[in-house]
Protein backbone atom coordinates (compact mmCIF):
# COMPACT_ATOMS: atom_id res chain seq x y z
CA UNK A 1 29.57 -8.87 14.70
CA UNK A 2 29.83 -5.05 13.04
CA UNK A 3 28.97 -6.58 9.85
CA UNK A 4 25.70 -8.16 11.44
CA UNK A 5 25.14 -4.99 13.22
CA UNK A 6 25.87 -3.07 10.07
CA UNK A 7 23.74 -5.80 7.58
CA UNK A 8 20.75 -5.52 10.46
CA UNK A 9 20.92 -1.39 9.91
CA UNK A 10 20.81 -1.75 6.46
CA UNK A 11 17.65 -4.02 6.13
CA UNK A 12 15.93 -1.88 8.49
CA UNK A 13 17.02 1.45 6.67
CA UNK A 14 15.73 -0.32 2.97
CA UNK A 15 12.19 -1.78 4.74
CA UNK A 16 11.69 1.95 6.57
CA UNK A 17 12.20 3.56 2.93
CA UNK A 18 9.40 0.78 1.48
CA UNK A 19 6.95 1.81 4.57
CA UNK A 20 7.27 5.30 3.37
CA UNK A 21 6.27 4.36 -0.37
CA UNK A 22 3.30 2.25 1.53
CA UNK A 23 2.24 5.22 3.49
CA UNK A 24 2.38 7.61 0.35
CA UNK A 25 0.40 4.86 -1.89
CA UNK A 26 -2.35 3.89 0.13
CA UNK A 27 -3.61 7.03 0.11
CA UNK A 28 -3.27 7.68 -3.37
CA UNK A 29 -5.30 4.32 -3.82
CA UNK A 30 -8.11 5.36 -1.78
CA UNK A 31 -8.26 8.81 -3.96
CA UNK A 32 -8.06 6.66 -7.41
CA UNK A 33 -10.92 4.59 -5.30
CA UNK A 34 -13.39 7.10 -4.96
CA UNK A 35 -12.69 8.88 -8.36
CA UNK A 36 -13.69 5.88 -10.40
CA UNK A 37 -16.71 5.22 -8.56
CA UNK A 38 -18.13 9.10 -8.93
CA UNK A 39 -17.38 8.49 -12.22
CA UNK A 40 -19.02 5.14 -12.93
CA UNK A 41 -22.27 7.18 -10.85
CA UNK A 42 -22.04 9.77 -13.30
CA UNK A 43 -22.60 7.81 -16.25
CA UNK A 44 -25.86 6.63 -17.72
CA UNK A 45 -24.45 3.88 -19.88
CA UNK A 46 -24.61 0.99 -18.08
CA UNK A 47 -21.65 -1.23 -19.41
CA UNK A 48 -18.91 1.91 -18.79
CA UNK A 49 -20.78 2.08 -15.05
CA UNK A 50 -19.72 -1.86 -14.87
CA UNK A 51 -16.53 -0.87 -15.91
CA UNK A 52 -15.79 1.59 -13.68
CA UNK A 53 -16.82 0.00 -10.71
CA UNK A 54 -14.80 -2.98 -11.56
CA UNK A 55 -11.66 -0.72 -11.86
CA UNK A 56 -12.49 1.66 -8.80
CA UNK A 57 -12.47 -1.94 -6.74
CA UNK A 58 -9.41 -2.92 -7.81
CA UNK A 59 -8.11 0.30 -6.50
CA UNK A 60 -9.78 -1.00 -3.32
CA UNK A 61 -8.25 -4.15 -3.47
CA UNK A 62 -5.02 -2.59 -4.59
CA UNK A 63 -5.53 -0.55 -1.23
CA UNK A 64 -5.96 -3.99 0.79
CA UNK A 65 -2.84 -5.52 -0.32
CA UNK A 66 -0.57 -2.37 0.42
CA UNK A 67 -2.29 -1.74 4.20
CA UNK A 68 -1.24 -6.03 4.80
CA UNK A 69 2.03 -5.23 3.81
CA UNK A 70 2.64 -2.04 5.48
CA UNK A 71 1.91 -3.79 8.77
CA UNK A 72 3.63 -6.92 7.90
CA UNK A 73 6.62 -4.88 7.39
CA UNK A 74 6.34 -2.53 10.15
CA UNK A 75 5.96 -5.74 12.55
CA UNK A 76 9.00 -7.08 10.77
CA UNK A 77 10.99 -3.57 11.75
CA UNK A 78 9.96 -3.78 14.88
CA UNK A 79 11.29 -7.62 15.67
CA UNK A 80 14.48 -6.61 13.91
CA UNK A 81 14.68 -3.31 15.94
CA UNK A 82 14.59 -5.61 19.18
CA UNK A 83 17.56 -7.88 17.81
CA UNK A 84 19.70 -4.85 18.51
């Protein structure tokens, strides 16, 4: 039973240290976000303004996928946290 007690802290402790990264990194995609698209505004030639758009919505997406799995893992914390 201390083992499972001690396993269960564990997984918590490791998923609570990946929600930190999340909460650091969405952010920092949001930033990348807007920085590509004043850029691709800025620019007159209109293939580079295609690129940049494309890239600064992958940064969106990127943004997407790291909000899904911040809550997916902070609902998985939370279920484990009520095991206890």
């Amino acid at each position: 039973m201390k083992n499972q007690i001690k396993s269960l802290r564990e997984r918590i402790k490791e998923m609570e240290k990946i929600v930190e990264v999340l909460i650091i990194a969405i952010p920092k995609e949001e930033s990348s976000y807007k920085f590509y698209l004043e850029l691709a505004n800025s620019i007159e030639h209109e293939g580079s303004r295609r690129m940049f758009i494309k890239v600064a919505n992958q940064e969106l997406a990127h943004k997407g996928m790291l909000e899904m799995e911040l809550k997916k893992l902070q609902h998985e914390i939370a279920g484990l946290k009520s095991e206890r």
